[in-house]
PDB file of N, CA and C in Angstrom:
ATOM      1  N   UNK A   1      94.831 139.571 110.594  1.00  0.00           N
ATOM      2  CA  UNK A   1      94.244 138.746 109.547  1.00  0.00           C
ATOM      3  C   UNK A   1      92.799 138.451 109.921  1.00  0.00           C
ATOM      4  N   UNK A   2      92.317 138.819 109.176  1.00  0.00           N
ATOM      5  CA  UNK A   2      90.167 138.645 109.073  1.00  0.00           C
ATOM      6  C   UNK A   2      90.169 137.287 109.407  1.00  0.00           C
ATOM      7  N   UNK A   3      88.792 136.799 110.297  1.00  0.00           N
ATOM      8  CA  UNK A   3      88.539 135.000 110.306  1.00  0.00           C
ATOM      9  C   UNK A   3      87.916 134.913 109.249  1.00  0.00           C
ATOM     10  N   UNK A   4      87.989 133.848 108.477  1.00  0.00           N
ATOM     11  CA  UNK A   4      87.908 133.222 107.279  1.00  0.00           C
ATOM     12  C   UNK A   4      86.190 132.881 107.473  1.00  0.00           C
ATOM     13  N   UNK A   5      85.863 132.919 106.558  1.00  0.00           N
ATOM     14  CA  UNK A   5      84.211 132.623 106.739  1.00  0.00           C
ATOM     15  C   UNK A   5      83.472 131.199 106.580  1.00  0.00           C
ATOM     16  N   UNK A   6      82.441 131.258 106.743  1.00  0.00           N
ATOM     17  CA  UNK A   6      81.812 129.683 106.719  1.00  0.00           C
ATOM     18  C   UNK A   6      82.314 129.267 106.283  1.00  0.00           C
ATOM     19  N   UNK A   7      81.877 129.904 104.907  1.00  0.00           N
ATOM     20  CA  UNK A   7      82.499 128.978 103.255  1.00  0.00           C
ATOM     21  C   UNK A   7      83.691 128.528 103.103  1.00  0.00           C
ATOM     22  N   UNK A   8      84.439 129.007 103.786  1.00  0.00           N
ATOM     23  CA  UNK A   8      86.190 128.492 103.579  1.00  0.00           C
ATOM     24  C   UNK A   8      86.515 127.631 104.545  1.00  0.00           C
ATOM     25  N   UNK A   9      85.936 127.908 106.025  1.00  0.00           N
ATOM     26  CA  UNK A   9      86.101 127.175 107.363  1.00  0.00           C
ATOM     27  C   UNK A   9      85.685 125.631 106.382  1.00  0.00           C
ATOM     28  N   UNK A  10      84.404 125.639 105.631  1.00  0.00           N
ATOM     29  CA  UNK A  10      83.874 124.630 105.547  1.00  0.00           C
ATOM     30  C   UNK A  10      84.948 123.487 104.341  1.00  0.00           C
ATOM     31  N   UNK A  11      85.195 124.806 103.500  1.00  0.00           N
ATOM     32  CA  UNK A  11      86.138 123.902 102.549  1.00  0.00           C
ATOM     33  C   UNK A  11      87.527 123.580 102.867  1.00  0.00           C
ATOM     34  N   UNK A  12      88.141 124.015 103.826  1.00  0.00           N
ATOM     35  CA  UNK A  12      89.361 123.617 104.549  1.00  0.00           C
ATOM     36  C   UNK A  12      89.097 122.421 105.277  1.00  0.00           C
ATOM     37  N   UNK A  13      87.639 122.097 105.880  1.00  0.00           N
ATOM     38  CA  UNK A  13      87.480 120.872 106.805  1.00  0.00           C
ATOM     39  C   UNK A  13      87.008 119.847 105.282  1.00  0.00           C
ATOM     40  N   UNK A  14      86.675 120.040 104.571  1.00  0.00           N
ATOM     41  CA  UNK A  14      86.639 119.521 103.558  1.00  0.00           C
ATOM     42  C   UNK A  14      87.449 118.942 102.686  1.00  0.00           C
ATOM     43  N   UNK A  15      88.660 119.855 102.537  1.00  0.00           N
ATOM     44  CA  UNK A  15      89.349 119.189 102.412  1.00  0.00           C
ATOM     45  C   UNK A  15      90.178 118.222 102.747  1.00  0.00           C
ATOM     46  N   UNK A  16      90.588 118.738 104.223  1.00  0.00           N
ATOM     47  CA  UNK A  16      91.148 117.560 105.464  1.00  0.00           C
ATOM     48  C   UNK A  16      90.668 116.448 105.126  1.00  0.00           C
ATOM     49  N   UNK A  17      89.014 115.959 104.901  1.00  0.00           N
ATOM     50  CA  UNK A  17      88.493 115.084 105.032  1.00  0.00           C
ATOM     51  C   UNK A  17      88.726 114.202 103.792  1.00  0.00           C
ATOM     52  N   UNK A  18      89.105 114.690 102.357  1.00  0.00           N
ATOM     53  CA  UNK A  18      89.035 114.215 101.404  1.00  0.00           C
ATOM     54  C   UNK A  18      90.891 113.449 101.679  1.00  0.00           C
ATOM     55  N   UNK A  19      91.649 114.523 102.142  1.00  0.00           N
ATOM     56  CA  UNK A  19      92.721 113.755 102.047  1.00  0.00           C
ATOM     57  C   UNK A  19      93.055 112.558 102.863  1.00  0.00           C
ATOM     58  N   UNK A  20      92.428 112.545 103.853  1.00  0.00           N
ATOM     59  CA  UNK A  20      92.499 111.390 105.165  1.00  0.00           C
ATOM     60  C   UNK A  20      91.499 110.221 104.340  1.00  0.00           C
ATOM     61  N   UNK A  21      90.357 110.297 103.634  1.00  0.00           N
ATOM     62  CA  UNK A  21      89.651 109.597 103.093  1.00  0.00           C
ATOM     63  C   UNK A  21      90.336 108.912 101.825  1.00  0.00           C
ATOM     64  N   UNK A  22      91.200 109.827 101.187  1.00  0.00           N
ATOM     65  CA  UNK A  22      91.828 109.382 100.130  1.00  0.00           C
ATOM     66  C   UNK A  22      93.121 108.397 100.517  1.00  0.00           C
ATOM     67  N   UNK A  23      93.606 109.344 101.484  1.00  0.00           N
ATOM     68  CA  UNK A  23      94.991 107.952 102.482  1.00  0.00           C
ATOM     69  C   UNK A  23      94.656 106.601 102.541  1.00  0.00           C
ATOM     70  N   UNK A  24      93.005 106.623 103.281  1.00  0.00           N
ATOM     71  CA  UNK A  24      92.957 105.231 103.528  1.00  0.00           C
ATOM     72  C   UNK A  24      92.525 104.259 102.566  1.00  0.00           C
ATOM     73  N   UNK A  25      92.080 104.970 102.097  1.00  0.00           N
ATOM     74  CA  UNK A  25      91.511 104.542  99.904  1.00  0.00           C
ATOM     75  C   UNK A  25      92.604 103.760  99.854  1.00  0.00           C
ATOM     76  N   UNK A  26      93.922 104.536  99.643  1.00  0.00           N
ATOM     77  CA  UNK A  26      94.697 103.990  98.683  1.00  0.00           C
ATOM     78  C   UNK A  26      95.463 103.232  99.622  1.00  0.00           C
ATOM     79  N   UNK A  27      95.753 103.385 100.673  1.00  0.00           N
ATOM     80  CA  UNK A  27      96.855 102.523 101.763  1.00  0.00           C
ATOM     81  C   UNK A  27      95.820 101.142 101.601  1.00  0.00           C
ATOM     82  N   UNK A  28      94.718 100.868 102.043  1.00  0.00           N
ATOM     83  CA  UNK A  28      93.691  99.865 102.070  1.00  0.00           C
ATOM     84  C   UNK A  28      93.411  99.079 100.881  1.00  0.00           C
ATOM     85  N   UNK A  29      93.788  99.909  99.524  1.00  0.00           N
ATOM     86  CA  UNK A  29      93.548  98.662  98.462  1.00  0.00           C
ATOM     87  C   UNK A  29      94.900  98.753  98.016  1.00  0.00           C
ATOM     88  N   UNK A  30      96.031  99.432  98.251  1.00  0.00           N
ATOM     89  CA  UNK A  30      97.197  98.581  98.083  1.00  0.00           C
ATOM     90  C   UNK A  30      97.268  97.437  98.688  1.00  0.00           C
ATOM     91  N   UNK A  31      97.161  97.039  99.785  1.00  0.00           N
ATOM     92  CA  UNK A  31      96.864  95.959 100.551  1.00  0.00           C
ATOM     93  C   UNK A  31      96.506  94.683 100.147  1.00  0.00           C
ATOM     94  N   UNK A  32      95.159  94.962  99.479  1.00  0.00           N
ATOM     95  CA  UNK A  32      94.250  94.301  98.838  1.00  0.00           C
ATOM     96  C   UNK A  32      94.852  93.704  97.599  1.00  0.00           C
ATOM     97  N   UNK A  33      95.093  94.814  96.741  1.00  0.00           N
ATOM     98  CA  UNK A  33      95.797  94.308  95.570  1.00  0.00           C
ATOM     99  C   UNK A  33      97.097  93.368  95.430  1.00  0.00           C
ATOM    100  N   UNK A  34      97.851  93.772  96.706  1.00  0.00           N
ATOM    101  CA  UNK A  34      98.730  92.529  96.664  1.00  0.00           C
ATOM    102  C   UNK A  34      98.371  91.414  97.158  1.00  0.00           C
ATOM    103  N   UNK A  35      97.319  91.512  98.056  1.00  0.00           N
ATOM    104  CA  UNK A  35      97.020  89.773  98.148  1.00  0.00           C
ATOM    105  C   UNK A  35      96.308  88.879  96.914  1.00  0.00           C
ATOM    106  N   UNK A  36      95.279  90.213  96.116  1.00  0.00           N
ATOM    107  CA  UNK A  36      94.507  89.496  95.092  1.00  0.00           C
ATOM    108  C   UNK A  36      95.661  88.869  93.988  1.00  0.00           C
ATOM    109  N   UNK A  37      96.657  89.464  93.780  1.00  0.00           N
ATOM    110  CA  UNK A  37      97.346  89.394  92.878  1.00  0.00           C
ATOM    111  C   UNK A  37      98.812  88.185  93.308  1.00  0.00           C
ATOM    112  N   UNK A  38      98.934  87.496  94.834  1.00  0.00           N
ATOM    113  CA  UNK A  38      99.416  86.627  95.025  1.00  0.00           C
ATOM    114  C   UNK A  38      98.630  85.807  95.091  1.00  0.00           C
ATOM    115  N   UNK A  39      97.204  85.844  95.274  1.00  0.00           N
ATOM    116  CA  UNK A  39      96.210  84.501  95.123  1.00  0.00           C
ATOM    117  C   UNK A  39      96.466  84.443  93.504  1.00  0.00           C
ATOM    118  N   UNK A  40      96.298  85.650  92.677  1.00  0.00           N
ATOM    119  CA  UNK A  40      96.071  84.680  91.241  1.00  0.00           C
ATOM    120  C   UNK A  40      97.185  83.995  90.841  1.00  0.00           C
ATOM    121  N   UNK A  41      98.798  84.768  90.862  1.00  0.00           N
ATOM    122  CA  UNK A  41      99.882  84.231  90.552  1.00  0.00           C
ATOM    123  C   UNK A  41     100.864  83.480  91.544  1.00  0.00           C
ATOM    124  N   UNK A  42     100.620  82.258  91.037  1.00  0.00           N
ATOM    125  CA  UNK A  42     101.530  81.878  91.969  1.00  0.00           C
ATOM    126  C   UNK A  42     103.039  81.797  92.045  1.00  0.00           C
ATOM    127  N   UNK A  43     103.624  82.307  90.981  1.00  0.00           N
ATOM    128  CA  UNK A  43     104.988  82.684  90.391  1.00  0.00           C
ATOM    129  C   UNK A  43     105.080  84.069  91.296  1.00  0.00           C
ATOM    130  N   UNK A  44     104.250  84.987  91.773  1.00  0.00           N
ATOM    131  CA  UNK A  44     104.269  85.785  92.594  1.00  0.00           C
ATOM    132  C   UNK A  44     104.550  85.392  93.875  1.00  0.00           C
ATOM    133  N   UNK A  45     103.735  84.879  94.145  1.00  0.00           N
ATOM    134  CA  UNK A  45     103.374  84.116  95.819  1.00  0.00           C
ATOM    135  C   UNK A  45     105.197  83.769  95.995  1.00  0.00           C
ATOM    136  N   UNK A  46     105.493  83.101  95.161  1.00  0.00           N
ATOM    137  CA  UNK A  46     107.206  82.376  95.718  1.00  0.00           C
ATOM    138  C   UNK A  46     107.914  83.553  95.419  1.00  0.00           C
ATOM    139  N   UNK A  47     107.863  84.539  94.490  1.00  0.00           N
ATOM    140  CA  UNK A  47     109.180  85.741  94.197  1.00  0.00           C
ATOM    141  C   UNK A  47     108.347  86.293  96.105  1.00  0.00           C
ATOM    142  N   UNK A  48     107.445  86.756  96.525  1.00  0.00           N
ATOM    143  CA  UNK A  48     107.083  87.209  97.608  1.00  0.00           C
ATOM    144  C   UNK A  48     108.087  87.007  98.729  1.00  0.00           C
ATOM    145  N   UNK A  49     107.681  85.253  98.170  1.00  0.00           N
ATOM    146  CA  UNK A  49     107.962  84.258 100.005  1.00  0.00           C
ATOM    147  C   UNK A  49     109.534  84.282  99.946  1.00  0.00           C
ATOM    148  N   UNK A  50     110.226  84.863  99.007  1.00  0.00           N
ATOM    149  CA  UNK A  50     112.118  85.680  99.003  1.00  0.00           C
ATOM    150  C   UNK A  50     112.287  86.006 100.058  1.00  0.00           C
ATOM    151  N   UNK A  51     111.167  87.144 100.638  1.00  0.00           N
ATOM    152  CA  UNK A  51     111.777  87.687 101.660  1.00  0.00           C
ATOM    153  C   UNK A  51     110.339  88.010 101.931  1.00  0.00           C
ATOM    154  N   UNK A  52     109.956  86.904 102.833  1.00  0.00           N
ATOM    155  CA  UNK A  52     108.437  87.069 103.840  1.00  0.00           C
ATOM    156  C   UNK A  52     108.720  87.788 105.201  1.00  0.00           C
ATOM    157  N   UNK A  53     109.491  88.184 105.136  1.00  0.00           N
ATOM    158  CA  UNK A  53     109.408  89.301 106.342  1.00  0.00           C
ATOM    159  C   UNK A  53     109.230  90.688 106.260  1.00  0.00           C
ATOM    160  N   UNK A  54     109.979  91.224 104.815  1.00  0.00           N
ATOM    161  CA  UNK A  54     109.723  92.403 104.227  1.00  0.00           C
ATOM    162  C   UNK A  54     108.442  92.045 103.746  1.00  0.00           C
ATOM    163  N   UNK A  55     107.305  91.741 103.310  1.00  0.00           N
ATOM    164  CA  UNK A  55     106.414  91.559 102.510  1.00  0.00           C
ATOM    165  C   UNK A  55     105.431  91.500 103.675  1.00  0.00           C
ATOM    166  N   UNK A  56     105.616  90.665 105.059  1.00  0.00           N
ATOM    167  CA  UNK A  56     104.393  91.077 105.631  1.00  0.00           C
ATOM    168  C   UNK A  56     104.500  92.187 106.560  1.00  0.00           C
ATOM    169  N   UNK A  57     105.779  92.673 106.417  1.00  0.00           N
ATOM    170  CA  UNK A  57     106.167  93.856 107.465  1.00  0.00           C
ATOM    171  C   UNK A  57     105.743  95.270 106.435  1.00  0.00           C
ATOM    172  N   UNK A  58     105.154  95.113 105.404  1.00  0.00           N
ATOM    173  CA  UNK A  58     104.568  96.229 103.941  1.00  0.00           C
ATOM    174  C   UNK A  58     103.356  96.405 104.118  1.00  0.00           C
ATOM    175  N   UNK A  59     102.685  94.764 104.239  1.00  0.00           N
ATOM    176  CA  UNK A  59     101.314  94.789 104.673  1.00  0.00           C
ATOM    177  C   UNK A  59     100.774  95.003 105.849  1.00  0.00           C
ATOM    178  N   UNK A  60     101.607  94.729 106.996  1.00  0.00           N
ATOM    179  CA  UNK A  60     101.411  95.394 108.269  1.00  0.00           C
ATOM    180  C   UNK A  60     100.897  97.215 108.197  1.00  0.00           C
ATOM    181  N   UNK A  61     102.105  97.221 107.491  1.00  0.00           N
ATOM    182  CA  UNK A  61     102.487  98.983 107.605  1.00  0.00           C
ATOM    183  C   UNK A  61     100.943  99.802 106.277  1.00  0.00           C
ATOM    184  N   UNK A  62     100.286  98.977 105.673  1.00  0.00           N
ATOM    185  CA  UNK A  62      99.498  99.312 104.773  1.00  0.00           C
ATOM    186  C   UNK A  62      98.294  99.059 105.449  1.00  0.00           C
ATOM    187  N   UNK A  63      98.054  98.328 105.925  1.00  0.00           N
ATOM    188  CA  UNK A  63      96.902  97.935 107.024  1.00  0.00           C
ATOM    189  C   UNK A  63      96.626  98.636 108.013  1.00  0.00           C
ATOM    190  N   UNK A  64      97.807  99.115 108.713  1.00  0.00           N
ATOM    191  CA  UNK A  64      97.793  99.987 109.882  1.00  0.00           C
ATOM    192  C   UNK A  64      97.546 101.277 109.654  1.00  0.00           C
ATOM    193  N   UNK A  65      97.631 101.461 108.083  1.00  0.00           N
ATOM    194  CA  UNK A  65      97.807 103.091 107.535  1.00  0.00           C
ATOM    195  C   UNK A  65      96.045 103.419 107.741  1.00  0.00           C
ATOM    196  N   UNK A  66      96.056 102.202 106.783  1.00  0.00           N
ATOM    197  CA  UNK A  66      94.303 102.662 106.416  1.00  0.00           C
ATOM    198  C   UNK A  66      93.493 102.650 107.477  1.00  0.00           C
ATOM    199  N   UNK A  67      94.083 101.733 108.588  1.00  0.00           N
ATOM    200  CA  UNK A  67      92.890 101.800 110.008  1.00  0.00           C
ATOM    201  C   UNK A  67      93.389 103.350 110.819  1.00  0.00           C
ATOM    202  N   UNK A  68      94.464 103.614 110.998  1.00  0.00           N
ATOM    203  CA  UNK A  68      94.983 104.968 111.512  1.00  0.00           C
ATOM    204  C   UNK A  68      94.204 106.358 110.516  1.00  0.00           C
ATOM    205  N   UNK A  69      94.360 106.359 109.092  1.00  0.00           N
ATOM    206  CA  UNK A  69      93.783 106.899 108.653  1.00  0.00           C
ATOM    207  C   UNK A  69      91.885 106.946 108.826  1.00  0.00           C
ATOM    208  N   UNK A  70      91.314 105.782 108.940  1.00  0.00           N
ATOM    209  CA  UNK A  70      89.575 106.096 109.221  1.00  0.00           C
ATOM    210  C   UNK A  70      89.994 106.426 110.848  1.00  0.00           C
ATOM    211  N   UNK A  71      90.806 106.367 111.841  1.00  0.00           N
ATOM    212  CA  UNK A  71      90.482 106.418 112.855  1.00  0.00           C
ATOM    213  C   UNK A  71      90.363 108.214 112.952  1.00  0.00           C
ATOM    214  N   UNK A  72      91.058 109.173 112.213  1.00  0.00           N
ATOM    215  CA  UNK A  72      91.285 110.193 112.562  1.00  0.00           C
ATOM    216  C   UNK A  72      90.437 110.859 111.355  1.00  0.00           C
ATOM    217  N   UNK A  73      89.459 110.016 110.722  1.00  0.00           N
ATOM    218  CA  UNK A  73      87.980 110.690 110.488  1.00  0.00           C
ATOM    219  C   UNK A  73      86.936 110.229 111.363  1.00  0.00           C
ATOM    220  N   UNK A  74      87.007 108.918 112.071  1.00  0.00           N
ATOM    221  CA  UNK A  74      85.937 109.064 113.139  1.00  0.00           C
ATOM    222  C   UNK A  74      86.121 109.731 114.327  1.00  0.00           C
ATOM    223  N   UNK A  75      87.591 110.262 114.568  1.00  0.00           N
ATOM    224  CA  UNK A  75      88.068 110.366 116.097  1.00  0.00           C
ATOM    225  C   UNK A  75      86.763 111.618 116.352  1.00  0.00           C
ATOM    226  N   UNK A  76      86.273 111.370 117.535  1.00  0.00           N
ATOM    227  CA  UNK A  76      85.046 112.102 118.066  1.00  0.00           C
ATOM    228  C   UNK A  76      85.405 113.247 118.893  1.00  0.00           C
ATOM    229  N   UNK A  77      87.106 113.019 118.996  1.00  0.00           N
ATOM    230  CA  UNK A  77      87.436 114.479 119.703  1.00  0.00           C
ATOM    231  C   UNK A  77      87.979 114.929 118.932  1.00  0.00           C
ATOM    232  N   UNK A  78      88.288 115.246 117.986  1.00  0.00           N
ATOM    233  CA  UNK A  78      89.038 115.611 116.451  1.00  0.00           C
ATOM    234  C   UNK A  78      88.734 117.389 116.836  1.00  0.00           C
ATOM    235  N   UNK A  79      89.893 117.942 116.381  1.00  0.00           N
ATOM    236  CA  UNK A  79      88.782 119.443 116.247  1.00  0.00           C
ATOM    237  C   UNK A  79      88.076 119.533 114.889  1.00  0.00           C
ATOM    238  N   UNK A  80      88.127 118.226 114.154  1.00  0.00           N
ATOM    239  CA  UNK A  80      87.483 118.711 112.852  1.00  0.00           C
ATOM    240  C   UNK A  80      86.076 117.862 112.574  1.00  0.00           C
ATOM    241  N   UNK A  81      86.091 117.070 113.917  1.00  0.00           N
ATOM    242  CA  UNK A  81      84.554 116.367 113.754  1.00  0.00           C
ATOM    243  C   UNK A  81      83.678 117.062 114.872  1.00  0.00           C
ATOM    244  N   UNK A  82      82.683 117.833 114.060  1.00  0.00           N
ATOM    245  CA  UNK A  82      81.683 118.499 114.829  1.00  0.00           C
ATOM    246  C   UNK A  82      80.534 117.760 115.015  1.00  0.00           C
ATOM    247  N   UNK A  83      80.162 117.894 116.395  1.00  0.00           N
ATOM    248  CA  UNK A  83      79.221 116.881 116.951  1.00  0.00           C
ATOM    249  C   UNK A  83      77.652 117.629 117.004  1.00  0.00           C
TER     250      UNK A  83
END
């Protein structure tokens, strides 16, 4: 099999990058959105506080996504971040 050329090397790292960028997009304002949306409702806030262990054990796991996700677009030994 032929090595793939710039142009493709480049759009394969390109893409990597869009999907790891897009992970933390959306893991990071799910996050967001449920807190904005228990500050406005507070009929929310109490259906939440049902079961506050599942609810901050969601936001844990959504928080951790989006920082795991930017970590493995800054990681500096990445094979896909060229220095």
């Amino acid at each position: 099999m032929p090595a793939s050329s710039p142009d493709d090397q480049f759009e394969q790292e390109l893409e990597i990058f869009r999907r790891e960028s897009e992970g933390a997009t959306q893991f990071f304002y799910a996050y967001l959105a449920v807190h904005a949306t228990v500050a406005d409702h507070e009929s929310v806030h109490n259906l939440l506080n049902q079961a506050p262990l599942f609810w901050n054990t969601a936001l844990a796991g959504m928080q951790t996504a989006s920082l795991i996700a930017l970590g493995r677009i800054f990681d500096q030994n990445s094979a896909h971040n060229y220095r």
